[in-house]
Protein backbone atom coordinates (compact mmCIF):
# COMPACT_ATOMS: atom_id res chain seq x y z
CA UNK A 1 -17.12 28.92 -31.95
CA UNK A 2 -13.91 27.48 -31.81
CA UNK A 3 -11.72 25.52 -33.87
CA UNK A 4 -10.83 22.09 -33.83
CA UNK A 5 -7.22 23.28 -34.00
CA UNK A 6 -7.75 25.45 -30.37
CA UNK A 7 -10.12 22.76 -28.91
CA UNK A 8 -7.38 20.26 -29.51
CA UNK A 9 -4.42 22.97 -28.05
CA UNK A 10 -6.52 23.49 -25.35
CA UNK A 11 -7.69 19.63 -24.62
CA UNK A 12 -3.38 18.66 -24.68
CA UNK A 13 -2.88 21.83 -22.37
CA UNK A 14 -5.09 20.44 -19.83
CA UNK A 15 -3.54 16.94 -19.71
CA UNK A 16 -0.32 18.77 -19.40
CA UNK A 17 -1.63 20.27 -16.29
CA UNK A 18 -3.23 17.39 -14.99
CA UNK A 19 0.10 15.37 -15.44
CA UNK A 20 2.04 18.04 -13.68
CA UNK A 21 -0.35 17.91 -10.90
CA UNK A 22 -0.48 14.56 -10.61
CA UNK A 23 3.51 14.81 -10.07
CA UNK A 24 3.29 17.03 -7.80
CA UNK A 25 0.72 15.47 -5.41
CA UNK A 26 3.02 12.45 -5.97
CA UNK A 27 6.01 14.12 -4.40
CA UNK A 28 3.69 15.72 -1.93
CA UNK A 29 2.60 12.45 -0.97
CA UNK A 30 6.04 10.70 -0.48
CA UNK A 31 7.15 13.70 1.80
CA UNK A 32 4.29 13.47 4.00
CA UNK A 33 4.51 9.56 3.84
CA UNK A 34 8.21 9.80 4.88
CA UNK A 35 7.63 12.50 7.62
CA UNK A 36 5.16 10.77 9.48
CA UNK A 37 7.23 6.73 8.81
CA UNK A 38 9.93 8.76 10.86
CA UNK A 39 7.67 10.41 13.48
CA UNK A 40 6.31 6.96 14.17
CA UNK A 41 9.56 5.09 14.46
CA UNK A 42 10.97 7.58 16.48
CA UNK A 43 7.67 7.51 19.11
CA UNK A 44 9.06 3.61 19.30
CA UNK A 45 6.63 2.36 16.82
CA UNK A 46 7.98 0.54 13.86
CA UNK A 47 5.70 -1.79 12.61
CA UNK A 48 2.87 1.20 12.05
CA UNK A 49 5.91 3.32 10.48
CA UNK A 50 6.40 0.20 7.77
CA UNK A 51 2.76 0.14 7.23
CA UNK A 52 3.09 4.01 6.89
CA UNK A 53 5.69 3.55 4.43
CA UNK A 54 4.29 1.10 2.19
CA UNK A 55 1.16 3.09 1.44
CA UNK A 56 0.74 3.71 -2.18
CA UNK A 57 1.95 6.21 -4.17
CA UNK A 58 -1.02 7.08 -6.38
CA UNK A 59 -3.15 10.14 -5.56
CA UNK A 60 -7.40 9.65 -5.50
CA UNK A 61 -8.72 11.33 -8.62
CA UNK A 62 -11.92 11.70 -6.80
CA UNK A 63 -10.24 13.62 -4.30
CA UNK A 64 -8.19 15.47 -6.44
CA UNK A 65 -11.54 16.72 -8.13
CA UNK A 66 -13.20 17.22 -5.26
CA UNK A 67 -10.88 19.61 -3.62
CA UNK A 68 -11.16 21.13 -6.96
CA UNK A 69 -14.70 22.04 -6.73
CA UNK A 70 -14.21 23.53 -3.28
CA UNK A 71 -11.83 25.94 -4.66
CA UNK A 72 -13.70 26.53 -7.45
């Protein structure tokens, strides 16, 4: 059984990792956001590159947790 000491070690590890992904599907987000704004105003479409571009930032946690069990 394990201590309180590693359950809590363990419990801040995983918010750790969960922050870091969270980051990173962040900055995944905003490259693919950017790459297709730019693909879309240079096909002659601005107004759908704007609306591209104003999406929000914030990963689904359902997603994130679903693509999680598929790996899993």
């Amino acid at each position: 059984m394990k201590s309180l000491t590693e359950q809590y070690v363990q419990a801040r590890r995983r918010v750790m990792e969960l922050k870091v992904e969270t980051q990173k599907d962040k900055a995944k987000a905003a490259a693919a956001r950017k790459q297709h704004a730019t693909s879309m105003r240079q096909q002659g479409f601005p107004a759908m590159a704007a609306l591209i571009g104003s999406l929000p930032l914030e990963p689904d946690a359902k997603a994130r947790e679903y693509f999680r069990s598929q790996q899993a």
